[in-house]
N, C-alpha and C. Protein backbone atom coordinates (compact mmCIF):
# COMPACT_ATOMS: atom_id res chain seq x y z
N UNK A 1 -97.56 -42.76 76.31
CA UNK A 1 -96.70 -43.81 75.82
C UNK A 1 -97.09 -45.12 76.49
N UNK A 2 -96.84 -45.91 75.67
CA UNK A 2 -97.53 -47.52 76.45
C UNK A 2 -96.27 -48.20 76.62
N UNK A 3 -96.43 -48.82 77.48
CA UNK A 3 -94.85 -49.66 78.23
C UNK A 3 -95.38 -50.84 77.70
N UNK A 4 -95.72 -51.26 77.12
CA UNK A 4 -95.90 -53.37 76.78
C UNK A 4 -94.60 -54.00 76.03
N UNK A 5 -93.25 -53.10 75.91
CA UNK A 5 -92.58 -54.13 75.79
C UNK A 5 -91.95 -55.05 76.60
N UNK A 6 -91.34 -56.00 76.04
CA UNK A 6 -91.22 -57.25 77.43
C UNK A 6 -89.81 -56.96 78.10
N UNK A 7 -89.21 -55.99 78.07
CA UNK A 7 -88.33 -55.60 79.23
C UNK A 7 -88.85 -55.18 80.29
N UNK A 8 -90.13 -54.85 80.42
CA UNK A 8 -90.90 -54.23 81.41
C UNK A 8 -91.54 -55.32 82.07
N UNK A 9 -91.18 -56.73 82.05
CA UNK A 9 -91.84 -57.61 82.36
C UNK A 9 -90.87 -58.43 82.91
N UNK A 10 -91.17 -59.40 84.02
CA UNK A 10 -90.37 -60.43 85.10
C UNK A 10 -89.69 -61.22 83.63
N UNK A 11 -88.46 -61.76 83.90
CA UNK A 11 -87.61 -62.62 83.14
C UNK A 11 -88.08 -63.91 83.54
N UNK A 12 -88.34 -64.13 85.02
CA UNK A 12 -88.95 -65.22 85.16
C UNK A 12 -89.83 -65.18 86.71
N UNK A 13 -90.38 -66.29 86.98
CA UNK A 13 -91.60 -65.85 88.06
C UNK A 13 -90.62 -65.53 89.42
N UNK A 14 -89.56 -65.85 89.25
CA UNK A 14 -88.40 -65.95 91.06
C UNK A 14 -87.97 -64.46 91.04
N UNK A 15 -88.32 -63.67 89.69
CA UNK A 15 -87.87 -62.31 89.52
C UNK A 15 -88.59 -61.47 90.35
N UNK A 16 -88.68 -61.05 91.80
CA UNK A 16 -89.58 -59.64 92.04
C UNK A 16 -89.34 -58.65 92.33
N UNK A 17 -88.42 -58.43 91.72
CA UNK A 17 -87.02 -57.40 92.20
C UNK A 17 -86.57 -56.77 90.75
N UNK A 18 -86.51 -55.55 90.34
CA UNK A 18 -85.58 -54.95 89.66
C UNK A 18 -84.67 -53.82 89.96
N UNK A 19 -83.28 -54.42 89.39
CA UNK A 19 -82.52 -52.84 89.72
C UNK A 19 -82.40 -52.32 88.20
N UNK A 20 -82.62 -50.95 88.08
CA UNK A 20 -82.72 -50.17 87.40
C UNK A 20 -81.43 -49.08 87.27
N UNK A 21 -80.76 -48.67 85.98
CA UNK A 21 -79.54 -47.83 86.18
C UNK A 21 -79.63 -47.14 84.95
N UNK A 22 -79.25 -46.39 84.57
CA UNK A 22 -78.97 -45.27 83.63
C UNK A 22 -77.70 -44.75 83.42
N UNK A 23 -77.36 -45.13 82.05
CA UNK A 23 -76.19 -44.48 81.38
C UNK A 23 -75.95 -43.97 79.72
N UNK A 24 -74.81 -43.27 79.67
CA UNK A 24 -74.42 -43.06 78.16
C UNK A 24 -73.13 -43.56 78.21
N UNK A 25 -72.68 -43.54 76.70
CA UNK A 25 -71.35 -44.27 76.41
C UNK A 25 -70.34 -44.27 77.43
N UNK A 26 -69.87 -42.74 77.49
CA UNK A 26 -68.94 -42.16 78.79
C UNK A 26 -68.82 -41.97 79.90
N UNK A 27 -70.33 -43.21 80.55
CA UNK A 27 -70.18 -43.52 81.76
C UNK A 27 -69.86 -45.33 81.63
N UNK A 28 -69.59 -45.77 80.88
CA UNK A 28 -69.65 -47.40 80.53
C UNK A 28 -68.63 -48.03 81.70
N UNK A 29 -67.32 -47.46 81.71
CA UNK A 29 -67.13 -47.78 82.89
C UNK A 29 -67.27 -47.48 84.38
N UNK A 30 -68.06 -46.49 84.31
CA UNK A 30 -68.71 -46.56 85.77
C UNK A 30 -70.19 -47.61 85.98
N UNK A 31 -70.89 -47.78 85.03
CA UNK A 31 -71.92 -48.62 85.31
C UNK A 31 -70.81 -50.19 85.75
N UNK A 32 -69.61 -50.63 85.00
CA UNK A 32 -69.51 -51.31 84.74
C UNK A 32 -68.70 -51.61 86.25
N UNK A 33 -68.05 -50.77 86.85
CA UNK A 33 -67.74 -50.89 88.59
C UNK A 33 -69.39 -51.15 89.38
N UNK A 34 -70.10 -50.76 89.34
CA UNK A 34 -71.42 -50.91 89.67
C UNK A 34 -72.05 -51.81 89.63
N UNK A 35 -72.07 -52.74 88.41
CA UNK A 35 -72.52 -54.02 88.44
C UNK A 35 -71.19 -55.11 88.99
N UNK A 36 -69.62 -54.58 88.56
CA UNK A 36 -69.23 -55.36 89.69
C UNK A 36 -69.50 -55.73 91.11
N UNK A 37 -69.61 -54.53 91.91
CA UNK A 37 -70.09 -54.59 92.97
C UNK A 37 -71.43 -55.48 93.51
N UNK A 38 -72.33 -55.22 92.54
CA UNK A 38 -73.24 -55.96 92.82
C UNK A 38 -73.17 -57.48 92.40
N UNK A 39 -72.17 -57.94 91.87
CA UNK A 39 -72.19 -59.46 91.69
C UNK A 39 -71.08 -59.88 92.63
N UNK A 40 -70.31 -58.96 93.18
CA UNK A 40 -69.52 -59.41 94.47
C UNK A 40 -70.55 -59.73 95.53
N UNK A 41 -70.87 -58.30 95.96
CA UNK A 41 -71.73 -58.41 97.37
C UNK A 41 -73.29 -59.13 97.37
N UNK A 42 -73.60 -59.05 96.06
CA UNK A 42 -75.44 -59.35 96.13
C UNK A 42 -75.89 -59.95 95.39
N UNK A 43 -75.01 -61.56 95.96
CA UNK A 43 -75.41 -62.51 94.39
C UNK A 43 -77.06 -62.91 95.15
N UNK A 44 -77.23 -63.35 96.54
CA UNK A 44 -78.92 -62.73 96.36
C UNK A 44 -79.93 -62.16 96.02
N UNK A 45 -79.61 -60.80 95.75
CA UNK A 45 -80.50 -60.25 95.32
C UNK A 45 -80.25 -60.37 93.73
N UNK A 46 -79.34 -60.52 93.49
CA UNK A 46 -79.53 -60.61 91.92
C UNK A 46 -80.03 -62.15 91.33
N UNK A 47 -80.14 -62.84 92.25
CA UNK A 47 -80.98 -64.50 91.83
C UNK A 47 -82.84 -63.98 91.83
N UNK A 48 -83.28 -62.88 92.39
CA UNK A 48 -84.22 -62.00 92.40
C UNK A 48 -84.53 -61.46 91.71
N UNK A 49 -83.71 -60.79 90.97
CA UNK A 49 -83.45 -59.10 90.17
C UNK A 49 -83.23 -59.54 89.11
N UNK A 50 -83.90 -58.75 88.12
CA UNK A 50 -83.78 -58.25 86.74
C UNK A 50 -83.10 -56.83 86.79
N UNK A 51 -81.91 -56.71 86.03
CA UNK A 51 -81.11 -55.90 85.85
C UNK A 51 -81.35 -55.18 84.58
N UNK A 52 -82.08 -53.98 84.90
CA UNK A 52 -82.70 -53.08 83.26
C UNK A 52 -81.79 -51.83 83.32
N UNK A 53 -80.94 -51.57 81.72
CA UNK A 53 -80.33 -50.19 81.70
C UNK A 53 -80.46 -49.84 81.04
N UNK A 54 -81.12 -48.47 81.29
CA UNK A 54 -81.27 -47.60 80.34
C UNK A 54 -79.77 -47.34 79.41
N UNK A 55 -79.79 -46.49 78.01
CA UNK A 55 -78.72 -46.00 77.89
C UNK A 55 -79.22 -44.64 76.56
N UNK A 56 -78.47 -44.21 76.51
CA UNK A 56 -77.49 -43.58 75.27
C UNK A 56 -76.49 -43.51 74.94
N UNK A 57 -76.16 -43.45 73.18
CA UNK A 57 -74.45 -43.66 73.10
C UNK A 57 -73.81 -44.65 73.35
N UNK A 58 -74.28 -45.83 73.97
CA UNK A 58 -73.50 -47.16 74.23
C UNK A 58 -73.49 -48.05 72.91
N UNK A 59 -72.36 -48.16 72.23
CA UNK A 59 -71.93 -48.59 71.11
C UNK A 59 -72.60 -50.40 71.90
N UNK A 60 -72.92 -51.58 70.71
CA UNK A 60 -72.96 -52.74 71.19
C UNK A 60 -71.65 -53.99 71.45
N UNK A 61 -70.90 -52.64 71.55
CA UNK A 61 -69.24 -53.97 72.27
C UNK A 61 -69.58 -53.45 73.57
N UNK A 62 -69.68 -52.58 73.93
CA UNK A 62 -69.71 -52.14 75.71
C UNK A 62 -70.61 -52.63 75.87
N UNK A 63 -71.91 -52.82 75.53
CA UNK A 63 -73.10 -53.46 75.82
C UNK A 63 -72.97 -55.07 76.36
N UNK A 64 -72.31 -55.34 75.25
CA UNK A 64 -71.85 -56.96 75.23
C UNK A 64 -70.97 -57.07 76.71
N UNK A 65 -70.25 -56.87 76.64
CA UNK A 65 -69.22 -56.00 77.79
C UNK A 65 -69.85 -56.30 78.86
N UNK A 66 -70.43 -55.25 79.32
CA UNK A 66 -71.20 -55.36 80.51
C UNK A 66 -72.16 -56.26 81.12
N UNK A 67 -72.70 -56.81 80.01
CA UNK A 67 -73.58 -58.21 80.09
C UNK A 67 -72.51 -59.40 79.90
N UNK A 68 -71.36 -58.97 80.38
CA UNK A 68 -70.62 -60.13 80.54
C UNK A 68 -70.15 -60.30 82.14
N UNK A 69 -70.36 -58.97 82.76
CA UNK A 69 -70.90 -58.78 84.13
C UNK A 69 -71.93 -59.76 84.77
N UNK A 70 -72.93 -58.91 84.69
CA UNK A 70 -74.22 -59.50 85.05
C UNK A 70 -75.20 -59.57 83.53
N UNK A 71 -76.07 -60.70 83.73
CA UNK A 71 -76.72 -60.26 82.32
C UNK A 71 -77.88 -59.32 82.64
N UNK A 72 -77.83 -58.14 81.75
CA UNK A 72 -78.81 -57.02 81.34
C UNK A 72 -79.64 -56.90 80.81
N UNK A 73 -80.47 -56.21 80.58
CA UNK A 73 -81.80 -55.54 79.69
C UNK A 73 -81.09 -54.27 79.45
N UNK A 74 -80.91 -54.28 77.94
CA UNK A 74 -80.32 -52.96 77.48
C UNK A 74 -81.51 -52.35 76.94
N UNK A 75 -82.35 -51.25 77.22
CA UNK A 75 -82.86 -50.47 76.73
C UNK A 75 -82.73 -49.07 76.41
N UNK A 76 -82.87 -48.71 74.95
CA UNK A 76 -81.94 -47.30 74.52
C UNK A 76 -83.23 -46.45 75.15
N UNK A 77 -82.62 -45.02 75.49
CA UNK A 77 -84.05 -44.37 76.15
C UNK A 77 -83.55 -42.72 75.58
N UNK A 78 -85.23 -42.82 75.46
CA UNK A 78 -85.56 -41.38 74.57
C UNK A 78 -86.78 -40.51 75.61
N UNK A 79 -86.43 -39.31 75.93
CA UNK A 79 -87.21 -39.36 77.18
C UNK A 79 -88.49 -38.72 76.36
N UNK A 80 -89.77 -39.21 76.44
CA UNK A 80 -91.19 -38.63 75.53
C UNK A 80 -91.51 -37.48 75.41
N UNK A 81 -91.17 -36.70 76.26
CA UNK A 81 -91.81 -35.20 76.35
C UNK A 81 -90.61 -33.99 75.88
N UNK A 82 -89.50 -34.75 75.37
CA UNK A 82 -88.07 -33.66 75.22
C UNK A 82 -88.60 -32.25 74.67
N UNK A 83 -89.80 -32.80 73.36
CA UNK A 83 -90.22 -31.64 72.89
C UNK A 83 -91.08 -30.80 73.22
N UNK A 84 -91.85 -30.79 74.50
CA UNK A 84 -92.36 -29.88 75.23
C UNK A 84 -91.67 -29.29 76.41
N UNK A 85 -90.04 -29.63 76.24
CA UNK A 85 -88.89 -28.76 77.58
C UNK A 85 -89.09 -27.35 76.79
N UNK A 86 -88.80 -26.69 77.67
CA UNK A 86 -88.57 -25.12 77.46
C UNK A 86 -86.85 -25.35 77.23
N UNK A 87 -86.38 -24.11 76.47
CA UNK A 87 -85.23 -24.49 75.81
C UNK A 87 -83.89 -24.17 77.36
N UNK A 88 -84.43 -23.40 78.29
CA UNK A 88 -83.44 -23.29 79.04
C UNK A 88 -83.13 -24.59 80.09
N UNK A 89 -84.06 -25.03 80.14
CA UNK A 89 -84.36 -26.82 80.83
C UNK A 89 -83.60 -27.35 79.85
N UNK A 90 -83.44 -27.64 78.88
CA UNK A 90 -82.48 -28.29 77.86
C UNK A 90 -81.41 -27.95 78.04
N UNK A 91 -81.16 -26.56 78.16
CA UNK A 91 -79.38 -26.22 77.98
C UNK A 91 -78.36 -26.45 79.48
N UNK A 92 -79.92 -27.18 80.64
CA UNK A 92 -78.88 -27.22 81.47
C UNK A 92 -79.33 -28.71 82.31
N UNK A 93 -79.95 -29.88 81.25
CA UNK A 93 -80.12 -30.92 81.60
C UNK A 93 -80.22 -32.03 80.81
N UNK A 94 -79.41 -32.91 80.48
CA UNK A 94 -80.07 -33.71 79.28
C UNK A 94 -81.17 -34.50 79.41
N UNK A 95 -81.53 -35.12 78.04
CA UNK A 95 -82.47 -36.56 78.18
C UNK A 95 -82.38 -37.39 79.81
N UNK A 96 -81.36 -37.86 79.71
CA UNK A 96 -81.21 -39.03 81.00
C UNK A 96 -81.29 -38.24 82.37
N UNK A 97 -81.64 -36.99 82.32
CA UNK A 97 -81.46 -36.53 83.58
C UNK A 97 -83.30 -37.12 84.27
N UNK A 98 -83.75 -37.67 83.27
CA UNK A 98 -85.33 -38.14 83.20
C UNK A 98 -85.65 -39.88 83.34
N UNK A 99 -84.95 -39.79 83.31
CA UNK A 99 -84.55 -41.66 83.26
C UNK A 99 -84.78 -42.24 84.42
N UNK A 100 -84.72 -41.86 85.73
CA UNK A 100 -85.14 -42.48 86.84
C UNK A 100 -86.69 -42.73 87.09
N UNK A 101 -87.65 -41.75 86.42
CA UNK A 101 -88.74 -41.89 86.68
C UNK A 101 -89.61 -42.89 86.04
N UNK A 102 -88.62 -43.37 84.91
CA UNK A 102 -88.98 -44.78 84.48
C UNK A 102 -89.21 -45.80 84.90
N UNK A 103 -88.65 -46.01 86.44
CA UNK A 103 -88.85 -46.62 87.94
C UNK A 103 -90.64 -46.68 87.98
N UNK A 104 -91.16 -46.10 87.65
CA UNK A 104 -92.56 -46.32 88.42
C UNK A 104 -93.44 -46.82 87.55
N UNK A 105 -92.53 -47.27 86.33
CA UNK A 105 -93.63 -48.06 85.03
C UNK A 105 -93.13 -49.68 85.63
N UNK A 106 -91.96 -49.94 86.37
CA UNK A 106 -92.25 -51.20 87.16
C UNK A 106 -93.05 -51.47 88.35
N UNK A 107 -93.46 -51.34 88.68
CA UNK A 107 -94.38 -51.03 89.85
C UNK A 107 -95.40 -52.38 90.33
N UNK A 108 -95.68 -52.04 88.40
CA UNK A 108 -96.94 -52.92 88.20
C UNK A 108 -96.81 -54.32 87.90
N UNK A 109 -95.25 -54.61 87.35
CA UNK A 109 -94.65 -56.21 87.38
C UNK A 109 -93.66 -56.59 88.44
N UNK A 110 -92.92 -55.25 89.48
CA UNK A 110 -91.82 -56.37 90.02
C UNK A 110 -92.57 -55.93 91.56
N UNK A 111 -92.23 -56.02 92.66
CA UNK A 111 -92.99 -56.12 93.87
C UNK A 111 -91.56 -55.02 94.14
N UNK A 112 -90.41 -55.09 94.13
CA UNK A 112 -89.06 -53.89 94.68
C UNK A 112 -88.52 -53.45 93.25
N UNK A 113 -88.65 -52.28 93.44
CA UNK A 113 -87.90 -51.75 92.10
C UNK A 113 -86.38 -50.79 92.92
N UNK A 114 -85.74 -50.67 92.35
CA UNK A 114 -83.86 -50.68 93.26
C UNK A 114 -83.88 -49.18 92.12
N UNK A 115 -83.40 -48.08 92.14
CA UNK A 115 -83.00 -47.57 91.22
C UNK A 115 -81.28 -46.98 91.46
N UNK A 116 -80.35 -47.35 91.18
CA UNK A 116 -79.05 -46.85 91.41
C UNK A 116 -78.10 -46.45 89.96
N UNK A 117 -77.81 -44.93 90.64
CA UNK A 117 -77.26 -44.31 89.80
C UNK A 117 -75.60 -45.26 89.24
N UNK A 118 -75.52 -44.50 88.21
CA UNK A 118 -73.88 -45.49 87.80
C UNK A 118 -72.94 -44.53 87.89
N UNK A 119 -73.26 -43.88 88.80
CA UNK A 119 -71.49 -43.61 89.16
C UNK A 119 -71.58 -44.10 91.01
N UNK A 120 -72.42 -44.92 91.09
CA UNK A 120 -72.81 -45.55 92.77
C UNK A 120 -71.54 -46.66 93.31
N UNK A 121 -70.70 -46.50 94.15
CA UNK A 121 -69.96 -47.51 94.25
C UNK A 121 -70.45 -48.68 95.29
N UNK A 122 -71.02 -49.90 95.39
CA UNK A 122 -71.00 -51.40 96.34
C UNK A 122 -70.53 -51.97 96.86
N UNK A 123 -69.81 -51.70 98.12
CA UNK A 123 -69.14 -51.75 98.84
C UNK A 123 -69.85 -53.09 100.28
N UNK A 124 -71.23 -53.38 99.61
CA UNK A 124 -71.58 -54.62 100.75
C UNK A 124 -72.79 -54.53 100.26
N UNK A 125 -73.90 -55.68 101.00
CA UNK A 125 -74.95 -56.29 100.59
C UNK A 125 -76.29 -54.90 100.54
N UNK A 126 -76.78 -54.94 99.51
CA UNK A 126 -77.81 -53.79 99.71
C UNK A 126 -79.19 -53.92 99.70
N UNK A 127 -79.74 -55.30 99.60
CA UNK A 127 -80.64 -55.97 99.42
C UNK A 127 -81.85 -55.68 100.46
N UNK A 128 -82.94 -56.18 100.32
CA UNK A 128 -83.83 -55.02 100.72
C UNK A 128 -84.95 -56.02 101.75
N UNK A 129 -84.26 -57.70 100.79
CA UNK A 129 -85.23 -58.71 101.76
C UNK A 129 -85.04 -59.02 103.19
């Protein structure tokens, strides 16, 4: 699979930082405590950071929603290889359980890639500079 779309790419040159998160519909409000946190405690790192989320199931009012948080990169994610799982790997993991390793296709544009789960609560600065 080739990554050249431009979510995979700095928003702008002050960007060298991405945090990365993963969700479906029925976690919307837990991502959405998550990026609170991070615009309380880490308005630094987010003057840095490009904020990319994966999803499934996120209807585009929650989307909107949440990018009323912080603004996002909504990317819907289909994990490439579903059809070479063996069927018992399926019945006891979904798609997104694959979604973090999408982390290492930034590598090559941001200099810190952040990956935090969304049910993560931010409770203070987590920044890495």
């Amino acid at each position: 699979m080739t990554y050249m779309n431009s979510h995979f790419y700095p928003s702008s040159p002050q960007k060298n930082t991405t945090v990365v998160l993963g969700a479906t519909g029925n976690l919307t409000f837990a991502l959405g405590v998550v990026l609170k946190g991070l615009k309380r405690h880490n308005a630094k790192l987010l003057e840095q950071a490009d904020v990319i989320v994966y999803y499934q199931q996120m209807n585009e009012s929650r989307r909107q929603a949440l990018n009323q948080i912080i603004p996002c990169r909504f990317v819907e994610y289909h994990f490439p290889h579903m059809a070479e799982m063996r069927p018992h790997i399926l019945r006891d993991y979904g798609e997104m359980t694959f979604v973090r390793y999408e982390c290492f296709h930034f590598l090559k544009q941001y200099q810190y890639v952040l990956w935090l789960d969304s049910d993560f609560l931010v409770q203070c600065d987590i920044s890495v500079m």
